[in-house]
N, C-alpha and C. Protein backbone atom coordinates (compact mmCIF):
# COMPACT_ATOMS: atom_id res chain seq x y z
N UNK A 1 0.82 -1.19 0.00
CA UNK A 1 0.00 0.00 0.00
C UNK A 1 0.86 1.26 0.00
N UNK A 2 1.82 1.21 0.67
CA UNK A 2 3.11 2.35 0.64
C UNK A 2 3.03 2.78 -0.38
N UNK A 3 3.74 1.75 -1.24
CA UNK A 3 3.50 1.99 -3.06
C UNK A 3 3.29 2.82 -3.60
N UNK A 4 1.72 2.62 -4.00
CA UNK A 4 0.71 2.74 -4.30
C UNK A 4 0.36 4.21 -4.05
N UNK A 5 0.61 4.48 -2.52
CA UNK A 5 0.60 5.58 -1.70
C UNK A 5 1.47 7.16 -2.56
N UNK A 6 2.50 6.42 -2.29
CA UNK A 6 3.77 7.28 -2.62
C UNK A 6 3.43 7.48 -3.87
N UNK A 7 3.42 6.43 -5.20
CA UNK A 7 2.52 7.17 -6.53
C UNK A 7 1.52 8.13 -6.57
N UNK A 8 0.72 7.79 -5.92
CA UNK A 8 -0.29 8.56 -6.03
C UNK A 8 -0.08 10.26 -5.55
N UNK A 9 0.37 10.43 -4.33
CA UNK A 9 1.32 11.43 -3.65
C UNK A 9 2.01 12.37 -5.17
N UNK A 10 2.76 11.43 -5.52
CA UNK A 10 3.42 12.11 -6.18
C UNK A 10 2.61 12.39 -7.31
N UNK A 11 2.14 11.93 -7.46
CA UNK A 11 1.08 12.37 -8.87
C UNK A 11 0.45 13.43 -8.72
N UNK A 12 -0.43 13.65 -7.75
CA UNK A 12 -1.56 14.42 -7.04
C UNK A 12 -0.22 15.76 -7.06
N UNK A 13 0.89 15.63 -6.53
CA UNK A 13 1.60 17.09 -6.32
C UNK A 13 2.19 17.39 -7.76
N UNK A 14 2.21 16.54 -8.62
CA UNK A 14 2.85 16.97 -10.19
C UNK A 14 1.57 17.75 -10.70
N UNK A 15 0.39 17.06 -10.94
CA UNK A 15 -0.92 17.23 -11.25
C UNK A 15 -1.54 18.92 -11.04
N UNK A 16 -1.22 19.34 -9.73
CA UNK A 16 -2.15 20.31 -9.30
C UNK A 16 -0.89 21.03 -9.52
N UNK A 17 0.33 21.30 -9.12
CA UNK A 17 1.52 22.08 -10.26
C UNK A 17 0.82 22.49 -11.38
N UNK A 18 0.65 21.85 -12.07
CA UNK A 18 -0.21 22.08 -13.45
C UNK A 18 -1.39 22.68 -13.84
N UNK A 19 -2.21 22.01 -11.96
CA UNK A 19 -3.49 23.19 -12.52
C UNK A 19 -4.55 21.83 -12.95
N UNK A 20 -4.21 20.61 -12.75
CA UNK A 20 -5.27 19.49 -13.67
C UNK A 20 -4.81 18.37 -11.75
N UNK A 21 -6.69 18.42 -11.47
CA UNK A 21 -7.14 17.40 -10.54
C UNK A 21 -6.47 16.08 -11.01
N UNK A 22 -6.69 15.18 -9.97
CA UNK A 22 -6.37 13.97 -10.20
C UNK A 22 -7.83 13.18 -10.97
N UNK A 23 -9.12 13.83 -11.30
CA UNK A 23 -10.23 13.45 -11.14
C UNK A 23 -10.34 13.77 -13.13
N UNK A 24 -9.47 15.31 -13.14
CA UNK A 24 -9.52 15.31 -14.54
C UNK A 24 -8.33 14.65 -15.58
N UNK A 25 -7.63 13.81 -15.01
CA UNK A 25 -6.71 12.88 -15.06
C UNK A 25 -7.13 11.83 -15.58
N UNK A 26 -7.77 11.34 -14.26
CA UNK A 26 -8.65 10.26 -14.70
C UNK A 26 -9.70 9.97 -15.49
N UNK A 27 -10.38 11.46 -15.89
CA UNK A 27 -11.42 11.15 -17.26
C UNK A 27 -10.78 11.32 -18.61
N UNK A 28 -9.36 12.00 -18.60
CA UNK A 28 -8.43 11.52 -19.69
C UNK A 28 -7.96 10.14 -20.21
N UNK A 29 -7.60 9.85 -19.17
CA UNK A 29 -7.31 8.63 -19.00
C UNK A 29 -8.53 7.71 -19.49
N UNK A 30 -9.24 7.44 -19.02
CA UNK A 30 -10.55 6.85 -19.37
C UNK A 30 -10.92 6.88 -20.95
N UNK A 31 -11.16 8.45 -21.79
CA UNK A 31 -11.07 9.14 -22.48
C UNK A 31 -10.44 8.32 -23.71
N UNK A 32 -9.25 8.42 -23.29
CA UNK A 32 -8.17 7.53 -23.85
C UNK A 32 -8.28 6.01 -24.11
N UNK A 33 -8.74 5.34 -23.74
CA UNK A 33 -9.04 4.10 -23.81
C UNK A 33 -10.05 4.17 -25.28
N UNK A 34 -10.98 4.94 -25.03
CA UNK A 34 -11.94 4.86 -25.92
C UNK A 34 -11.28 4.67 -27.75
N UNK A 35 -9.95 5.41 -27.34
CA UNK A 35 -9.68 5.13 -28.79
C UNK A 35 -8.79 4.16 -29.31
N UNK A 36 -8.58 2.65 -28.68
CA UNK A 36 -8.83 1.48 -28.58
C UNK A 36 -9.76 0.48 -28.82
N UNK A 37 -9.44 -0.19 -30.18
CA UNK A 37 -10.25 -1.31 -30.26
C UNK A 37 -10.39 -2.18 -29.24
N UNK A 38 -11.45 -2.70 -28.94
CA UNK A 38 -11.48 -3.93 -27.51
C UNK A 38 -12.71 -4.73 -28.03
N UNK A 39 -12.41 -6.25 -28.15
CA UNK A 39 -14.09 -6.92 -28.39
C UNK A 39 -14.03 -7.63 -27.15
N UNK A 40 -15.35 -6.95 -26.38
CA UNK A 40 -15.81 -7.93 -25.43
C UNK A 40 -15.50 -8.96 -25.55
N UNK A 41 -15.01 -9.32 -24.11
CA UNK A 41 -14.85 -10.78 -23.93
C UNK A 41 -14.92 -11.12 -22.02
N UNK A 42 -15.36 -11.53 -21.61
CA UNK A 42 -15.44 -11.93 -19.94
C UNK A 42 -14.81 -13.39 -19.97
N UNK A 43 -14.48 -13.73 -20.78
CA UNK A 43 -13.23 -15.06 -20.17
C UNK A 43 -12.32 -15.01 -19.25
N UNK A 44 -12.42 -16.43 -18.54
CA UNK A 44 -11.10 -16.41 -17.74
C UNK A 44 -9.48 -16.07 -18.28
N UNK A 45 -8.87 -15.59 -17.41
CA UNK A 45 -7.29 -15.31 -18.24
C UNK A 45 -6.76 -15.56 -17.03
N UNK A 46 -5.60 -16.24 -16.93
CA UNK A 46 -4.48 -16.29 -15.94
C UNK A 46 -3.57 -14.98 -16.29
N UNK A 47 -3.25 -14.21 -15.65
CA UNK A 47 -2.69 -12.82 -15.69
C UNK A 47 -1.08 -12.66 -14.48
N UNK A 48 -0.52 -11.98 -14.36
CA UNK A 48 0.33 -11.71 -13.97
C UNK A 48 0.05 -10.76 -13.20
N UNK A 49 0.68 -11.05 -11.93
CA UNK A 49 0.05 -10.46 -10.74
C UNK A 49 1.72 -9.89 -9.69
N UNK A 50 1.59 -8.46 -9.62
CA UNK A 50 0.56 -7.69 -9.69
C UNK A 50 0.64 -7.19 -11.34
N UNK A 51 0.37 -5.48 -11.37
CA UNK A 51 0.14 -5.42 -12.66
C UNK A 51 -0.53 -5.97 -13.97
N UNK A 52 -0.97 -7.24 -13.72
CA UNK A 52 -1.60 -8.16 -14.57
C UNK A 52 -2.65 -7.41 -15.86
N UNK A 53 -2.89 -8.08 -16.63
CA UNK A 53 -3.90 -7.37 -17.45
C UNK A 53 -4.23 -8.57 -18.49
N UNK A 54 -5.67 -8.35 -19.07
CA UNK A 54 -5.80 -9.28 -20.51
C UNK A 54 -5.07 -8.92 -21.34
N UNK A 55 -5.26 -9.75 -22.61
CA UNK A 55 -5.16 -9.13 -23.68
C UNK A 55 -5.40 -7.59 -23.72
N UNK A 56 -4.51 -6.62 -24.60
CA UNK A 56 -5.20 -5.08 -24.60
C UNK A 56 -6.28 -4.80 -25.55
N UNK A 57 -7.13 -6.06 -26.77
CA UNK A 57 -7.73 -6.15 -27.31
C UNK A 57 -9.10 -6.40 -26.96
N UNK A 58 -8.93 -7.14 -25.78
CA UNK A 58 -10.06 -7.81 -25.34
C UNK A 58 -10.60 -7.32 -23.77
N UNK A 59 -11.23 -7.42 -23.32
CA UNK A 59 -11.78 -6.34 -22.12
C UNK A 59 -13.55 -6.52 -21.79
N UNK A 60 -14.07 -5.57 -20.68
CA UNK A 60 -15.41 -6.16 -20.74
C UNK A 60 -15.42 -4.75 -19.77
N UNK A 61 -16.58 -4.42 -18.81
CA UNK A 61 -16.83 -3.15 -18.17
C UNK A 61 -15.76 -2.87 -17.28
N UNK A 62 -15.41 -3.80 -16.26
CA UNK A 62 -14.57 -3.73 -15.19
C UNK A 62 -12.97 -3.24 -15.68
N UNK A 63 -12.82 -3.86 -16.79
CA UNK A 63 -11.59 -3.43 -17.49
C UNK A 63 -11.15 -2.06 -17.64
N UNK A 64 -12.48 -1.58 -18.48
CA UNK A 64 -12.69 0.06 -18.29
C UNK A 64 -12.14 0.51 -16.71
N UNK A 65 -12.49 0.31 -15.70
CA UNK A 65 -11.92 0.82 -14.33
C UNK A 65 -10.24 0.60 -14.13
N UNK A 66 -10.61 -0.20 -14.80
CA UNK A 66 -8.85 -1.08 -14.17
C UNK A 66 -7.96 -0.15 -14.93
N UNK A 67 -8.12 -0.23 -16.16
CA UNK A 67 -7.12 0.02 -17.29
C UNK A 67 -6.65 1.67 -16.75
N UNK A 68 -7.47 2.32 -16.60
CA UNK A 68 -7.94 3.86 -16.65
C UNK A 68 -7.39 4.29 -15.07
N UNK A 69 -7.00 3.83 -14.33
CA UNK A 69 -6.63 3.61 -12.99
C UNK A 69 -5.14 3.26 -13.04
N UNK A 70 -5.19 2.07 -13.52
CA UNK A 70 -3.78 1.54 -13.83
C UNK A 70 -2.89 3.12 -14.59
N UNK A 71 -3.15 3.64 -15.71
CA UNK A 71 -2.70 4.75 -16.14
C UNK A 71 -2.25 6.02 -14.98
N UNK A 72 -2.92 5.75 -14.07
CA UNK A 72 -2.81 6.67 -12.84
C UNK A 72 -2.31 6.02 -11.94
N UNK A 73 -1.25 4.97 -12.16
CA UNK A 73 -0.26 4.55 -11.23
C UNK A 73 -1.03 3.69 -9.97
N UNK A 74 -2.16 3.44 -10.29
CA UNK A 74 -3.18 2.76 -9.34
C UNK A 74 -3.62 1.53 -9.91
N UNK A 75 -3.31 0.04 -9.02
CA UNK A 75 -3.47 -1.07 -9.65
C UNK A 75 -4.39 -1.80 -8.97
N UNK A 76 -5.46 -1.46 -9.44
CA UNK A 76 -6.45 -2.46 -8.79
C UNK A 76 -6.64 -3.77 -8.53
N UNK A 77 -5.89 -4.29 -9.20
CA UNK A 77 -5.96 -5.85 -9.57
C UNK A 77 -4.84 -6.14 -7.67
N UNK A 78 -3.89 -5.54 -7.67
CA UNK A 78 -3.19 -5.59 -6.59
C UNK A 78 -4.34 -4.98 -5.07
N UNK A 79 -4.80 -3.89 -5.38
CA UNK A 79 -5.14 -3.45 -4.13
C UNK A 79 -6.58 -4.47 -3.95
N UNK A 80 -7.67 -4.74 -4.31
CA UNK A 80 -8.50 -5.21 -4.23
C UNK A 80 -7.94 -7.10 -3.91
N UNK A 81 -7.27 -7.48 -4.29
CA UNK A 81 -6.08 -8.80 -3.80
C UNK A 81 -5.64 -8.55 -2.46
N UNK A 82 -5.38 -7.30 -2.23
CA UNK A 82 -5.01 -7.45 -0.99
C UNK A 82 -5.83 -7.16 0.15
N UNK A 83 -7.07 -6.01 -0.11
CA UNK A 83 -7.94 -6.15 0.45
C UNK A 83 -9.24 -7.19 0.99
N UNK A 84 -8.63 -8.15 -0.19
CA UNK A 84 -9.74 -9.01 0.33
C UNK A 84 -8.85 -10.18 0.87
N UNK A 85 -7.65 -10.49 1.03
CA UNK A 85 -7.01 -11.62 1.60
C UNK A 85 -7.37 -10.98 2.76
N UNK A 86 -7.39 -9.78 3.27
CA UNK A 86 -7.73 -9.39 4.73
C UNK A 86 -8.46 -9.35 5.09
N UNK A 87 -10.08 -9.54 4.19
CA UNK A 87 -11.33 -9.00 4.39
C UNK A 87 -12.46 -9.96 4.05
N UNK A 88 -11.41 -11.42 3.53
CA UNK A 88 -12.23 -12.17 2.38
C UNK A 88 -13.65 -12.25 2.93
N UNK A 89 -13.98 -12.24 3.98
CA UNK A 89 -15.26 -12.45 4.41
C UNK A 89 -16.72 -11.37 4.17
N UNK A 90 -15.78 -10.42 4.28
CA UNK A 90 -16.82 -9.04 3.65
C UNK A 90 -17.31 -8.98 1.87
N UNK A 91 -16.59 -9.88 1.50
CA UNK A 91 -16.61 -10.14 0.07
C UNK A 91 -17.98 -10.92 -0.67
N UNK A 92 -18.76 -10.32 -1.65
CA UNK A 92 -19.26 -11.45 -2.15
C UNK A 92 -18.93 -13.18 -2.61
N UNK A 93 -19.39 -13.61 -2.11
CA UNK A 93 -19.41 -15.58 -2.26
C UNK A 93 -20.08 -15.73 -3.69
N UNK A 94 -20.43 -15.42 -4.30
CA UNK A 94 -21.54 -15.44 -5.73
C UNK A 94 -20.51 -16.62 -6.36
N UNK A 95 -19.49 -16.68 -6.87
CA UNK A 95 -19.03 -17.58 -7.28
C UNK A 95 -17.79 -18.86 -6.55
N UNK A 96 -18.27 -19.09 -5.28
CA UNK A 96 -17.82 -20.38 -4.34
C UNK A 96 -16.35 -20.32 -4.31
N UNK A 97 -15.74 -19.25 -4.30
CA UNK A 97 -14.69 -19.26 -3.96
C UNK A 97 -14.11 -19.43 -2.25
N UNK A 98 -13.12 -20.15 -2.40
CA UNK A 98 -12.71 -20.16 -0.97
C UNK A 98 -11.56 -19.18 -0.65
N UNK A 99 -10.88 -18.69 -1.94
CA UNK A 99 -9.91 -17.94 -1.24
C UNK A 99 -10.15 -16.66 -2.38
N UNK A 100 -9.11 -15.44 -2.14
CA UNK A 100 -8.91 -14.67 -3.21
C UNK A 100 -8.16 -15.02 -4.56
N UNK A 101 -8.68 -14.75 -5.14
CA UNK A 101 -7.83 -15.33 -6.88
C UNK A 101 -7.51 -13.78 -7.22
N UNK A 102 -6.42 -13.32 -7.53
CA UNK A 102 -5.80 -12.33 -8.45
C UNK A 102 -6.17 -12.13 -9.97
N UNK A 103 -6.53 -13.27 -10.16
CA UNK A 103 -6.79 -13.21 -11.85
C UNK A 103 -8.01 -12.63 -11.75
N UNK A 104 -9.02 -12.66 -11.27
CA UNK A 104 -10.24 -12.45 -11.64
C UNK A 104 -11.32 -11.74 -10.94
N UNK A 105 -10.76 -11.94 -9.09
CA UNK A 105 -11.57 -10.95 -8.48
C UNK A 105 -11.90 -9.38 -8.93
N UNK A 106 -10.95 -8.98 -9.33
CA UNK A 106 -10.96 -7.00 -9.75
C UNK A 106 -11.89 -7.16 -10.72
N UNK A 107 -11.83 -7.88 -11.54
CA UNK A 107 -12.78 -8.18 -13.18
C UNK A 107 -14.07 -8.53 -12.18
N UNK A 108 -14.47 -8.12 -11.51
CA UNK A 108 -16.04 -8.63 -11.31
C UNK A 108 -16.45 -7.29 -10.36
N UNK A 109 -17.43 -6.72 -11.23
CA UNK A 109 -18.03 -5.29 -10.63
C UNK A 109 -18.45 -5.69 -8.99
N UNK A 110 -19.26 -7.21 -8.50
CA UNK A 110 -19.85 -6.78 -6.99
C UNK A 110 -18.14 -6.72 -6.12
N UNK A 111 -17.42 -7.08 -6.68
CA UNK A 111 -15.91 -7.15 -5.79
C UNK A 111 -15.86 -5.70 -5.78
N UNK A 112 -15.45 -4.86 -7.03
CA UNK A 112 -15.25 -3.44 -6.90
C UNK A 112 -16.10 -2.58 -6.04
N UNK A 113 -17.37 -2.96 -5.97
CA UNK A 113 -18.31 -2.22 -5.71
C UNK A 113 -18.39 -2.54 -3.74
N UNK A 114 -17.69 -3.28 -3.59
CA UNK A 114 -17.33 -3.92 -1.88
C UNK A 114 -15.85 -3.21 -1.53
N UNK A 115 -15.09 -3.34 -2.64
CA UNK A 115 -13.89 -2.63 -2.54
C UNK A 115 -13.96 -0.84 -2.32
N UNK A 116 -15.12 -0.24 -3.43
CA UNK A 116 -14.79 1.11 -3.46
C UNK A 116 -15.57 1.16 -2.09
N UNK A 117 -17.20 0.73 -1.58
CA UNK A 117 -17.62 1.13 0.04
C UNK A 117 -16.52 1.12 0.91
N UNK A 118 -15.57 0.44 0.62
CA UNK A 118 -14.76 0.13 1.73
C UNK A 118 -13.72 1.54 1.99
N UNK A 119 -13.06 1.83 0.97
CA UNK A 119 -12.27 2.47 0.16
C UNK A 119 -11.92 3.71 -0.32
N UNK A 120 -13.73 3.85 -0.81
CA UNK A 120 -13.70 5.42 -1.59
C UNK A 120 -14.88 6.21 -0.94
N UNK A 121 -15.46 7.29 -1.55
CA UNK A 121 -16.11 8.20 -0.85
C UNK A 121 -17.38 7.35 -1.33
N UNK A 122 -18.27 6.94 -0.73
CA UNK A 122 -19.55 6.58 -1.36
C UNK A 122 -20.24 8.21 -1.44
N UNK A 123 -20.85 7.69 -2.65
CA UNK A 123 -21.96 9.29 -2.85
C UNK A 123 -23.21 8.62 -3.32
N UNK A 124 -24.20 9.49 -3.21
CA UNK A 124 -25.38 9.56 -3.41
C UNK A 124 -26.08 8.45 -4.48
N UNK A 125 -26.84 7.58 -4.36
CA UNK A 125 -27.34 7.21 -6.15
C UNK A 125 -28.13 8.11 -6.50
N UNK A 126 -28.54 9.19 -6.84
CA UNK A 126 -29.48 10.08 -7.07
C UNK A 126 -30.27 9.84 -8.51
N UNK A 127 -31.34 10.82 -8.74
CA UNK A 127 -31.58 10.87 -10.10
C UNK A 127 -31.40 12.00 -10.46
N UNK A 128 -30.14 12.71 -10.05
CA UNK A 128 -30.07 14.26 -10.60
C UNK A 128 -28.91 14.27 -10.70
N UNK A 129 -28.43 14.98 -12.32
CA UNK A 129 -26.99 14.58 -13.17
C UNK A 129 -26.24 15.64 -12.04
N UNK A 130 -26.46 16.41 -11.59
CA UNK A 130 -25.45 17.57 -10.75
C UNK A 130 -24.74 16.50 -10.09
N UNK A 131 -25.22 15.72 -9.36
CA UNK A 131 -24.60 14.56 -8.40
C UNK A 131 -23.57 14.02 -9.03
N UNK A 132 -23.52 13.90 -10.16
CA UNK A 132 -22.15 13.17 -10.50
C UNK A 132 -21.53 13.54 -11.16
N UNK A 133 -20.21 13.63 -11.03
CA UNK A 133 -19.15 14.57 -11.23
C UNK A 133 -17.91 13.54 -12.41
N UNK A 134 -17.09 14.52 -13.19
CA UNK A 134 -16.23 13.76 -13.30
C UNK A 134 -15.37 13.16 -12.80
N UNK A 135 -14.93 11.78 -12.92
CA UNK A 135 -13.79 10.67 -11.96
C UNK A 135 -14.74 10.13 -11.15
N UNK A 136 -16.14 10.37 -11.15
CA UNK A 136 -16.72 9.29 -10.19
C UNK A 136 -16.61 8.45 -10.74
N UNK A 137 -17.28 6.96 -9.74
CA UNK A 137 -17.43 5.74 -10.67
C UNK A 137 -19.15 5.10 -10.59
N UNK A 138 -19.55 4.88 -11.35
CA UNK A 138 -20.89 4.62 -10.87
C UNK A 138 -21.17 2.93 -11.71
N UNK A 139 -21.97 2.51 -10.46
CA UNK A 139 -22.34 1.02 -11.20
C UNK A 139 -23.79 1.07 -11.49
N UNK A 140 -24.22 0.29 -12.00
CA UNK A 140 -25.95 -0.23 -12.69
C UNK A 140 -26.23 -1.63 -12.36
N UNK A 141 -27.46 -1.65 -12.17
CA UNK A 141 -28.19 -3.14 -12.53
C UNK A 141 -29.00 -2.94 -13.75
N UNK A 142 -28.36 -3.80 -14.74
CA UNK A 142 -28.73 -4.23 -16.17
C UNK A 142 -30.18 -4.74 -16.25
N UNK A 143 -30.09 -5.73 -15.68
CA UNK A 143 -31.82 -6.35 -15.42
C UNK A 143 -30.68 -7.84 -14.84
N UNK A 144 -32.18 -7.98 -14.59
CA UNK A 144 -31.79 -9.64 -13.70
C UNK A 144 -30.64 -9.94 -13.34
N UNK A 145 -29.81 -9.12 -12.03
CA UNK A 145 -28.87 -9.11 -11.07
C UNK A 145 -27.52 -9.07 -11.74
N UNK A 146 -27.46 -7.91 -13.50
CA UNK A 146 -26.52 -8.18 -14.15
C UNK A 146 -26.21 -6.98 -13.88
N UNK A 147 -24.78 -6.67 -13.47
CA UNK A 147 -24.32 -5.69 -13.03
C UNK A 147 -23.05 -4.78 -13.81
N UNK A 148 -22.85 -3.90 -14.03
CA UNK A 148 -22.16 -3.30 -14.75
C UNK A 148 -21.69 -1.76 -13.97
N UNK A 149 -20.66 -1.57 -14.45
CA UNK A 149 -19.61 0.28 -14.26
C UNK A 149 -19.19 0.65 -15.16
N UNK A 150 -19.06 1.79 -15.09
CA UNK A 150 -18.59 2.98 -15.82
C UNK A 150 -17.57 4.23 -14.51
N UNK A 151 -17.22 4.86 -15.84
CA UNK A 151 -16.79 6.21 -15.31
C UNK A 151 -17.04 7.33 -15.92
N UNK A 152 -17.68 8.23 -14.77
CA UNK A 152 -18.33 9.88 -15.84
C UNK A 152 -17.20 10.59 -15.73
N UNK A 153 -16.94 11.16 -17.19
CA UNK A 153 -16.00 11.78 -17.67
C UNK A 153 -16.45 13.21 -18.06
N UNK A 154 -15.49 13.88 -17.88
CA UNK A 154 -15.44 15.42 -18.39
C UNK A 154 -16.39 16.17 -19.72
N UNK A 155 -17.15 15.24 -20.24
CA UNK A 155 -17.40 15.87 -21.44
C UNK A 155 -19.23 15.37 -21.31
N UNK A 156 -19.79 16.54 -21.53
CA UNK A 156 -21.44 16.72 -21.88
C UNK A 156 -22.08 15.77 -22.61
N UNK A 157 -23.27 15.69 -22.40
CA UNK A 157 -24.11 14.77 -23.60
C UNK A 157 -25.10 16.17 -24.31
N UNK A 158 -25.57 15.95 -25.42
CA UNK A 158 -25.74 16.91 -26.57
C UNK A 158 -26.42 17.99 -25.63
N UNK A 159 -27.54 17.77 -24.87
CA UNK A 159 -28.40 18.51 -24.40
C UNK A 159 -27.63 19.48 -23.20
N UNK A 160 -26.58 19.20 -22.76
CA UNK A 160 -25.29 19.63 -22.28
C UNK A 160 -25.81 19.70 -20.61
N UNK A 161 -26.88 18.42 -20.04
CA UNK A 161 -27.22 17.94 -18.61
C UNK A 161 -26.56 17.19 -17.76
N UNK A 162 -26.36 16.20 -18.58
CA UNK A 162 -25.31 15.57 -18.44
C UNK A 162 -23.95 15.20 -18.71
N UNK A 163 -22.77 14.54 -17.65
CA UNK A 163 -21.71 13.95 -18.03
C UNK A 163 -21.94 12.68 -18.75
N UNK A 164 -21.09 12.47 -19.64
CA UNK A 164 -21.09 11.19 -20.59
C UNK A 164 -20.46 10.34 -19.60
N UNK A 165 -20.63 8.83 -20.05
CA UNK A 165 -19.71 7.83 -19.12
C UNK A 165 -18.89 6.99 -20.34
N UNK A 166 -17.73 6.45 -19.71
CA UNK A 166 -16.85 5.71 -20.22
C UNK A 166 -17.25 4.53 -19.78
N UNK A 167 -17.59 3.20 -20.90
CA UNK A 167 -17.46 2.08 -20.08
C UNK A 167 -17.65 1.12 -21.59
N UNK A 168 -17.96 -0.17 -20.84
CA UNK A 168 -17.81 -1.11 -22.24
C UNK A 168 -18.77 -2.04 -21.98
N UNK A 169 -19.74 -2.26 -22.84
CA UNK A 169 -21.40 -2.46 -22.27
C UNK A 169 -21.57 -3.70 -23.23
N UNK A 170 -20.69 -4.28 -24.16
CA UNK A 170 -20.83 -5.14 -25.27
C UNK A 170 -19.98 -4.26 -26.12
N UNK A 171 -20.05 -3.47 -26.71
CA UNK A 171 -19.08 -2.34 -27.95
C UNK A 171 -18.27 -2.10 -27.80
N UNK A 172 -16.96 -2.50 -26.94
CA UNK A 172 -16.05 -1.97 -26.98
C UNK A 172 -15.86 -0.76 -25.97
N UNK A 173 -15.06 -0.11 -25.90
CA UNK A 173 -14.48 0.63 -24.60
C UNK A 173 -15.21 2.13 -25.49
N UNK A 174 -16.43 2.46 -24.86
CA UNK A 174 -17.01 3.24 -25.39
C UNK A 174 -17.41 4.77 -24.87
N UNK A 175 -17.76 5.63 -25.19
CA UNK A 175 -18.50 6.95 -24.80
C UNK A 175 -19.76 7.72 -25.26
N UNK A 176 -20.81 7.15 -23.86
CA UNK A 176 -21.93 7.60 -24.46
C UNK A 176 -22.70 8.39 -23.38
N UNK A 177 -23.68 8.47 -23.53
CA UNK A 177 -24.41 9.44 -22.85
C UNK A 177 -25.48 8.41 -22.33
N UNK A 178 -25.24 7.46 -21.27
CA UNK A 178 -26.15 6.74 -20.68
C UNK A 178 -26.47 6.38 -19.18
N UNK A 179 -25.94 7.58 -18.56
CA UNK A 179 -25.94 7.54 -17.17
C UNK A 179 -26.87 7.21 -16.36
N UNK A 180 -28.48 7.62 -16.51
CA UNK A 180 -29.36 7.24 -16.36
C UNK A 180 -30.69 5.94 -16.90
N UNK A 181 -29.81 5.47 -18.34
CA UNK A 181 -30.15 4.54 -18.59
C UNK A 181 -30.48 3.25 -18.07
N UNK A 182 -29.92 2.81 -16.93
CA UNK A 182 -30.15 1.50 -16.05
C UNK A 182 -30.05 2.32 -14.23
N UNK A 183 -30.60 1.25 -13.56
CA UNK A 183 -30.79 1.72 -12.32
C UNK A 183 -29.40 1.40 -11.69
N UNK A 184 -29.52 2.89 -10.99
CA UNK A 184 -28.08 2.82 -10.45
C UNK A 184 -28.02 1.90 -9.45
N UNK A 185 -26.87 1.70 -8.82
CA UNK A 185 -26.65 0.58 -7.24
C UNK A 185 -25.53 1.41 -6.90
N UNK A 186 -24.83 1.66 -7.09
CA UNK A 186 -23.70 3.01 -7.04
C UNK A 186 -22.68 3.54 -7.39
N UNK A 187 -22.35 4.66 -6.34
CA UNK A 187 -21.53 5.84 -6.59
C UNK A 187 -20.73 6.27 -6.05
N UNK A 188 -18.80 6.08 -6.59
CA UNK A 188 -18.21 6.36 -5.33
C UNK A 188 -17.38 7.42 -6.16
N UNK A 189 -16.36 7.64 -5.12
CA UNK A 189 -15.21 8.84 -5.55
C UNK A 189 -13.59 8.10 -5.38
N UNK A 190 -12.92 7.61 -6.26
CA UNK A 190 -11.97 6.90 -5.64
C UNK A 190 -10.58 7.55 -6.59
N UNK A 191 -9.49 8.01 -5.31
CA UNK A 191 -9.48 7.92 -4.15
C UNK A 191 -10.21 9.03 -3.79
């Protein structure tokens, strides 16, 4: 966590030198992805841990968080591994695991979404776009307990109410204007 720490530290004091949040960083970052081919895929991958990653072709929603994070010297795949070897019990069971797996826990939104309560600022689920800001992260229920994230990024949707979100919904690592499209479950600020 030192690490991790000390990156971030140092980022956050290069960053605001400049005049650019760590929050508008991160919707660059995000931003950036978008102009990357990626075809869905939620397969298992044995990955390399820490740092680990799929293919850079292949990806699914959670990836979107990871990747876009990872760019900001923040490795989720590591911190959420380590949070839950300490915590495994606070963790969703949904798939009968007995211990933490590195490959695959971060890739599954209810892990993140246990990780950021733990972690990050929880905010509001509201139904009013003011509430969410860029660099939040917000999750959805799809329909029938299918769960998905994004990240709202810096840039308007036409009617100029809302922030657009970054995420990858089936299409690829995308940017659209669908924040309110599925019911939220939540909303954090991380870090």
């Amino acid at each position: 966590m030192k690490k991790s720490f000390s990156i971030l530290y140092f980022f956050l004091i290069t960053s605001f030198s400049f005049g650019q949040t760590f929050q508008d960083s991160l919707c660059q970052a995000a931003l950036s992805l978008t102009e990357q081919d990626v075809t869905y895929d939620p397969a298992y991958y044995i990955i390399d841990y820490p740092n680990g990653d799929i293919p850079s072709d292949r990806g699914v929603c959670t990836d979107v968080i990871i990747r876009a994070y990872r760019k900001m010297g923040i490795d989720l795949q590591k911190e959420v591994h380590e949070d839950m070897k300490s915590n495994f019990e606070l963790y969703p069971k949904i798939w009968g695991l007995s211990k933490p797996n590195p490959n695959i826990d971060h890739r599954r939104v209810p892990n993140l979404m246990t990780f950021f309560k733990r972690q990050a600022t929880v905010k509001n689920n509201s139904q009013k776009a003011e509430d969410y800001r860029p660099g939040d992260i917000v999750c959805w229920n799809l329909w029938g307990g299918v769960n998905h994230i994004g990240i709202v990024v810096n840039k308007k949707s036409k009617d100029c109410k809302r922030y657009l979100i970054v995420h990858n919904i089936g299409g690829g690592q995308v940017l659209e204007d669908c924040l309110f499209n599925y019911k939220i479950i939540g909303h954090y600020r991380y870090p």
